[in-house]
C-alpha atoms as a PDB file:
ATOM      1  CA  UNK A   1      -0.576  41.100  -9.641  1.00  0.00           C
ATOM      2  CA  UNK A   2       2.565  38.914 -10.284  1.00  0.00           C
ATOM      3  CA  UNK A   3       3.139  38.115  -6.779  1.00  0.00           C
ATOM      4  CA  UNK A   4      -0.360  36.611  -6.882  1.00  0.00           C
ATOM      5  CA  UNK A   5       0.232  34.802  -9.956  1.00  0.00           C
ATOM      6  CA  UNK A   6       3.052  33.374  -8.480  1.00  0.00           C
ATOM      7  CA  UNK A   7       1.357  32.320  -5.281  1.00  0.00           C
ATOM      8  CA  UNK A   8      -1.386  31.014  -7.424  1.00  0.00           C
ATOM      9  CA  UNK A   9       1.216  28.733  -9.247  1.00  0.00           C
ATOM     10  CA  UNK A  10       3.017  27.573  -6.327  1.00  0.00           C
ATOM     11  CA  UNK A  11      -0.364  26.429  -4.644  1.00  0.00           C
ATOM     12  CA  UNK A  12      -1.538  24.617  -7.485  1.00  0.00           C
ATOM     13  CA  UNK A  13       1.479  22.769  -8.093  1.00  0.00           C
ATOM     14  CA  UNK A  14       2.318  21.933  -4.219  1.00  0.00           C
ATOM     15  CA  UNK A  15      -1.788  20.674  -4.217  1.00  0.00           C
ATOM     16  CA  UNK A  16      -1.251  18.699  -7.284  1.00  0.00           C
ATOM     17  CA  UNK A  17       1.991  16.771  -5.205  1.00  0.00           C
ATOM     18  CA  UNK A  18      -0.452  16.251  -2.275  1.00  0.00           C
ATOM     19  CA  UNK A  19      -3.061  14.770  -4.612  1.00  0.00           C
ATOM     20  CA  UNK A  20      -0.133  12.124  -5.384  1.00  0.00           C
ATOM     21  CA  UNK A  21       0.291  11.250  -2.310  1.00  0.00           C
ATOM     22  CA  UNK A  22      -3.085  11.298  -0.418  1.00  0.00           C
ATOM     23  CA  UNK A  23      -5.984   9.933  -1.624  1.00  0.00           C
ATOM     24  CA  UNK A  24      -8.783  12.723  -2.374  1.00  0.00           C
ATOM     25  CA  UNK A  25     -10.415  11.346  -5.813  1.00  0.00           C
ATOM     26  CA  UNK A  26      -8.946  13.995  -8.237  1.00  0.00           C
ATOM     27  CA  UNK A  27     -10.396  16.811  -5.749  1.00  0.00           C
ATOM     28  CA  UNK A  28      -7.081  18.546  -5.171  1.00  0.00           C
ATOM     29  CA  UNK A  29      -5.752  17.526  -7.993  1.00  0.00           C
ATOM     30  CA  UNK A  30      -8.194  19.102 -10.431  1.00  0.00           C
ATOM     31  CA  UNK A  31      -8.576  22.222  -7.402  1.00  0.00           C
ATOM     32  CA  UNK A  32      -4.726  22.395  -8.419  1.00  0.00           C
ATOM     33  CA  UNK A  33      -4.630  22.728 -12.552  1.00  0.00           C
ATOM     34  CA  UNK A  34      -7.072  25.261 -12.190  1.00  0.00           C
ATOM     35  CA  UNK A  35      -5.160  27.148  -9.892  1.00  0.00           C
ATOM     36  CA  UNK A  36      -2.409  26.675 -11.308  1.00  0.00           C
ATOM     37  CA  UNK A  37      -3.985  28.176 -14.952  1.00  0.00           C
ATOM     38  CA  UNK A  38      -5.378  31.181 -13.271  1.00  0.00           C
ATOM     39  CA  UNK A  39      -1.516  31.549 -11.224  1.00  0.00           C
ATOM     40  CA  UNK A  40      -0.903  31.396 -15.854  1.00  0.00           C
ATOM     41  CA  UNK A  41      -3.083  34.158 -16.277  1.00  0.00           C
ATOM     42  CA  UNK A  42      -2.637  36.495 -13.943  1.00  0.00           C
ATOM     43  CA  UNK A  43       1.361  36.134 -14.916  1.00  0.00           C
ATOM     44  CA  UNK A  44       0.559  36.836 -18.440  1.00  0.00           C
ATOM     45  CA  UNK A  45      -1.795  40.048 -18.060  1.00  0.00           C
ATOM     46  CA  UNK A  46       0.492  41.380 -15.443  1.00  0.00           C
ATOM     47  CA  UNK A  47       3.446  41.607 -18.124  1.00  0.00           C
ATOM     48  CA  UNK A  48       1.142  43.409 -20.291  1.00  0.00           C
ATOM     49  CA  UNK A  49       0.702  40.577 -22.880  1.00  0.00           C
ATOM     50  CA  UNK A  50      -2.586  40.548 -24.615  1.00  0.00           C
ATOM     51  CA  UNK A  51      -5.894  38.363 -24.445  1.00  0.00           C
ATOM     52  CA  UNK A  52      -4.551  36.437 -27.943  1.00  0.00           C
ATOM     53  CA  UNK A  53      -1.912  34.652 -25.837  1.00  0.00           C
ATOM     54  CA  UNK A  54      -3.141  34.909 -22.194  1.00  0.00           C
ATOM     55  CA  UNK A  55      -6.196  33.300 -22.829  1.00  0.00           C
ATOM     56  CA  UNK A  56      -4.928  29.789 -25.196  1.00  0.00           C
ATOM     57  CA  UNK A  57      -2.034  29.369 -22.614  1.00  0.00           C
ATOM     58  CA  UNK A  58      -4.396  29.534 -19.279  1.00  0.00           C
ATOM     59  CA  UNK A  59      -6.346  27.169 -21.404  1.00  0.00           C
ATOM     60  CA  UNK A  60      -4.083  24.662 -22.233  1.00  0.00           C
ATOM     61  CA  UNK A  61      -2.446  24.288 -18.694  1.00  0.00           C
ATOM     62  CA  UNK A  62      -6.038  24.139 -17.500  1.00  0.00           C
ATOM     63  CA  UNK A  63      -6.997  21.593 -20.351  1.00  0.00           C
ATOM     64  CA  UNK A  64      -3.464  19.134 -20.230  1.00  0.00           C
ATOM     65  CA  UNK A  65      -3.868  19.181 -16.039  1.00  0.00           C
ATOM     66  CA  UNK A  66      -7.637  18.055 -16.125  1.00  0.00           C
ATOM     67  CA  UNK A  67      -6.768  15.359 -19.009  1.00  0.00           C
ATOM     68  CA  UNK A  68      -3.826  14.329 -16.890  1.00  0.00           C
ATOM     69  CA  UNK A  69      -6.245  14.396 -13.576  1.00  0.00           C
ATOM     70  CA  UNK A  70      -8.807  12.307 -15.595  1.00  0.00           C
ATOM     71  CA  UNK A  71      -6.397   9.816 -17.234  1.00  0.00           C
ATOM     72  CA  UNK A  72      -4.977   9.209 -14.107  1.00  0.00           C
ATOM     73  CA  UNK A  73      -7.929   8.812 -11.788  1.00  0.00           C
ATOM     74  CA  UNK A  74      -9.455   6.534 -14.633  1.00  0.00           C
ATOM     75  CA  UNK A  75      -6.371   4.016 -14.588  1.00  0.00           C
ATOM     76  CA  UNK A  76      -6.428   4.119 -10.760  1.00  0.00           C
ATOM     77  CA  UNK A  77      -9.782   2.896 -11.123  1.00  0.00           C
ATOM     78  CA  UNK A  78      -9.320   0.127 -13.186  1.00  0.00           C
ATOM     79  CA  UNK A  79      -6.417  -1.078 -11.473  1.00  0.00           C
ATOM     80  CA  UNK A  80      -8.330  -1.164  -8.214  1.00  0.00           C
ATOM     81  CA  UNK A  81     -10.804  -3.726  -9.794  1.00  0.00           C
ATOM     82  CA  UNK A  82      -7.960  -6.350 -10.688  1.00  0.00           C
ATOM     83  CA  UNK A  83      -7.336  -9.242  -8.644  1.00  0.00           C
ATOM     84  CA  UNK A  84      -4.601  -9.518  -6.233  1.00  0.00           C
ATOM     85  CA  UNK A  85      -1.608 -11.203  -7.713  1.00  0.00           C
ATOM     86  CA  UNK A  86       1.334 -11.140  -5.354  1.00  0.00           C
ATOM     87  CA  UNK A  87       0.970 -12.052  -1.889  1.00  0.00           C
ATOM     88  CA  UNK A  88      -1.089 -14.865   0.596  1.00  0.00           C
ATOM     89  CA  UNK A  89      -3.956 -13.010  -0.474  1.00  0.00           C
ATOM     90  CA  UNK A  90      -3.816 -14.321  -4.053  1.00  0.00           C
ATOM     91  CA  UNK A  91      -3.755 -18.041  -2.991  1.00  0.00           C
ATOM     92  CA  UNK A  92      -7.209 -17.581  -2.457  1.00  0.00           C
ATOM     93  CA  UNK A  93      -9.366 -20.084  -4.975  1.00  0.00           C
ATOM     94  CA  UNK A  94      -6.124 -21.349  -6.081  1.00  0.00           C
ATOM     95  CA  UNK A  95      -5.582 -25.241  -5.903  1.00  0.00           C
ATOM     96  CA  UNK A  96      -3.328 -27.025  -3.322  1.00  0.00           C
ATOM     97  CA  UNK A  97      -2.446 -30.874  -2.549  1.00  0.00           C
ATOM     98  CA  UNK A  98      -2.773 -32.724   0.749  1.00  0.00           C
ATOM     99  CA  UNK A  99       0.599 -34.180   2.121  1.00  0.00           C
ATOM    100  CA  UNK A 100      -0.709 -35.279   5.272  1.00  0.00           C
ATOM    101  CA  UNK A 101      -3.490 -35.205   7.255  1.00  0.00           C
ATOM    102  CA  UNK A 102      -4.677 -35.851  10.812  1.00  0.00           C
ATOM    103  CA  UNK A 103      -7.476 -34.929  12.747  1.00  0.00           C
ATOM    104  CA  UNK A 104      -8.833 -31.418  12.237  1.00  0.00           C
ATOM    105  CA  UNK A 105      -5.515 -29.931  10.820  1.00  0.00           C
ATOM    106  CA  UNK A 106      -3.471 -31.008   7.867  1.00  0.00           C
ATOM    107  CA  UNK A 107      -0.760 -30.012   5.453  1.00  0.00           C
ATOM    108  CA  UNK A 108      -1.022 -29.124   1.912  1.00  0.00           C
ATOM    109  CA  UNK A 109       1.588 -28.160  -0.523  1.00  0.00           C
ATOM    110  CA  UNK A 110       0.664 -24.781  -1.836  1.00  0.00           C
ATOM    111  CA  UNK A 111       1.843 -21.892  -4.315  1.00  0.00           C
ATOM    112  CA  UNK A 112       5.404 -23.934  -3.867  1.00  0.00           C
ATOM    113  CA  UNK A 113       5.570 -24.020  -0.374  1.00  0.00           C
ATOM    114  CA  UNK A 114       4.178 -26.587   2.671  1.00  0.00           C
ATOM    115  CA  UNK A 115       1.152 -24.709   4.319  1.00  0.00           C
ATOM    116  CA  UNK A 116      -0.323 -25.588   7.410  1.00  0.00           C
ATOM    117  CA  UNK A 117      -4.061 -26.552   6.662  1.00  0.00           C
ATOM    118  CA  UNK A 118      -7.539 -26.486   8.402  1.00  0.00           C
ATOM    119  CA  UNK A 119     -10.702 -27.719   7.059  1.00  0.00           C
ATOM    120  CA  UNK A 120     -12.886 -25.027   6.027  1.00  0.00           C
ATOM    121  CA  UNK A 121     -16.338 -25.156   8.199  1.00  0.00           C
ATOM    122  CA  UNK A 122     -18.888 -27.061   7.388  1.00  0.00           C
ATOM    123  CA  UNK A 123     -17.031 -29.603   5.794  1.00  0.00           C
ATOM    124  CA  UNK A 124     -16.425 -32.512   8.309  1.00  0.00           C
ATOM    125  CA  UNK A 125     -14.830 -35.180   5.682  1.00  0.00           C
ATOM    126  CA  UNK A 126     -11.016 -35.789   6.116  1.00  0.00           C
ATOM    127  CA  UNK A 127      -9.074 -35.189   2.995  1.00  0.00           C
ATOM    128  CA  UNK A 128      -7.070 -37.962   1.781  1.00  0.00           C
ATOM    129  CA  UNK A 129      -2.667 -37.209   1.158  1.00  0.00           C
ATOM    130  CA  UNK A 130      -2.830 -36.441  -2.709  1.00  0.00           C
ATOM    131  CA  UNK A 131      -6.082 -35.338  -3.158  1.00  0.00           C
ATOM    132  CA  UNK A 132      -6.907 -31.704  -4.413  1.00  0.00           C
ATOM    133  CA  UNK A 133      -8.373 -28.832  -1.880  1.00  0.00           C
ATOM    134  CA  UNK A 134      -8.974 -25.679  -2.506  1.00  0.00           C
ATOM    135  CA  UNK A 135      -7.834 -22.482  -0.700  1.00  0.00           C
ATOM    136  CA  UNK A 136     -10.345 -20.175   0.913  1.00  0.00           C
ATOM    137  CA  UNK A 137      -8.923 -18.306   3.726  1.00  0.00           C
ATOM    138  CA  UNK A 138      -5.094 -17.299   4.959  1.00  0.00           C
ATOM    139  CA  UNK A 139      -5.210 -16.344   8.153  1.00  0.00           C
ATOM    140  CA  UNK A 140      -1.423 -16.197   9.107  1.00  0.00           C
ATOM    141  CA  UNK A 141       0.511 -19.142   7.812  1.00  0.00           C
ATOM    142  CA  UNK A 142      -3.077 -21.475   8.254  1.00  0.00           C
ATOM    143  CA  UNK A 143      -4.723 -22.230   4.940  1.00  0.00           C
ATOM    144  CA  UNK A 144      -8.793 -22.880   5.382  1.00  0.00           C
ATOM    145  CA  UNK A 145      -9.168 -25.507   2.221  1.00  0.00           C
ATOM    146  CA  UNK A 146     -11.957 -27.652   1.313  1.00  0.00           C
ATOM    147  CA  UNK A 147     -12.817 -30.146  -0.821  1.00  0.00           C
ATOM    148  CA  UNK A 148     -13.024 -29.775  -4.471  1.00  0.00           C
ATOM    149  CA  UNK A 149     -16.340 -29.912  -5.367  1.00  0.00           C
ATOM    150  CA  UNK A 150     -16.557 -32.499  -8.302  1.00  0.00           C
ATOM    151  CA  UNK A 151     -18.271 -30.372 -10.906  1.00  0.00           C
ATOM    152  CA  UNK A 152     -14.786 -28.029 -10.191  1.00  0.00           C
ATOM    153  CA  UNK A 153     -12.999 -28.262 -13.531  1.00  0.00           C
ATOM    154  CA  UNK A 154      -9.290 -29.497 -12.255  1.00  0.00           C
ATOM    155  CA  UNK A 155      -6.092 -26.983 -13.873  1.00  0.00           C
END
């Protein structure tokens, strides 16, 4: 009976480590705490320890590991809502100036940096050098901008 408690403990924990690492939505993760809780149990009645401590300490494993499972999964969610902040990707909707312009391509000063710039499609006006675009596409190191439309409060 201790050899499966054991086993029963060593499971759990090595599914709760998976669950860190690949994503399965709390499913080995909670699969884990509760096997981990019965590896508790069947520890505790094995050394011939009563049902008054057996019992509250399967309980609490089982209880902390689902609160930690649930506490986790819920701040995973949330974070996956927030908007990117690092990367091209966050340039997106942001505001950059024309330097230059000619024909269909451009440049535009950008996040700090000179981007190259195409017009976004559908829009066929040229910008002008200093007016205000806005970013709606990186594709490589290409900005698709357009025009600012003039109800567009300016930062």
């Amino acid at each position: 009976m201790a050899a499966l408690g054991v086993l029963a403990l060593v499971v759990g924990v090595l599914l709760i480590v998976i669950e860190a690492h690949v994503p399965t939505f709390g499913a080995l993760g909670i699969t884990g705490t509760l096997l981990s809780a019965a590896g508790v149990w069947l520890l505790f009645t094995s050394g011939g320890l009563g049902m008054e401590i057996t019992v509250p300490a399967a309980a609490g494993v089982a209880v902390v590991g689902v609160g930690a499972v649930a506490v986790t999964g819920r701040k995973v969610l949330s974070a996956r809502r927030e908007p990117v902040r690092t990367g091209a990707e966050s340039m997106i909707g942001s505001e950059a100036t024309v330097r230059s312009w000619d024909g269909d391509h451009g440049q535009v000063e950008a996040d700090g940096g000179l981007w190259r710039a195409r017009m976004e499609f559908g829009y066929t006006e040229t910008p002008r050098a200093g007016e205000s675009v806005v970013v709606e596409h990186v594709r490589g190191l290409t900005l698709s901008v357009r025009r600012r439309e003039p109800w567009e409060l300016s930062c």
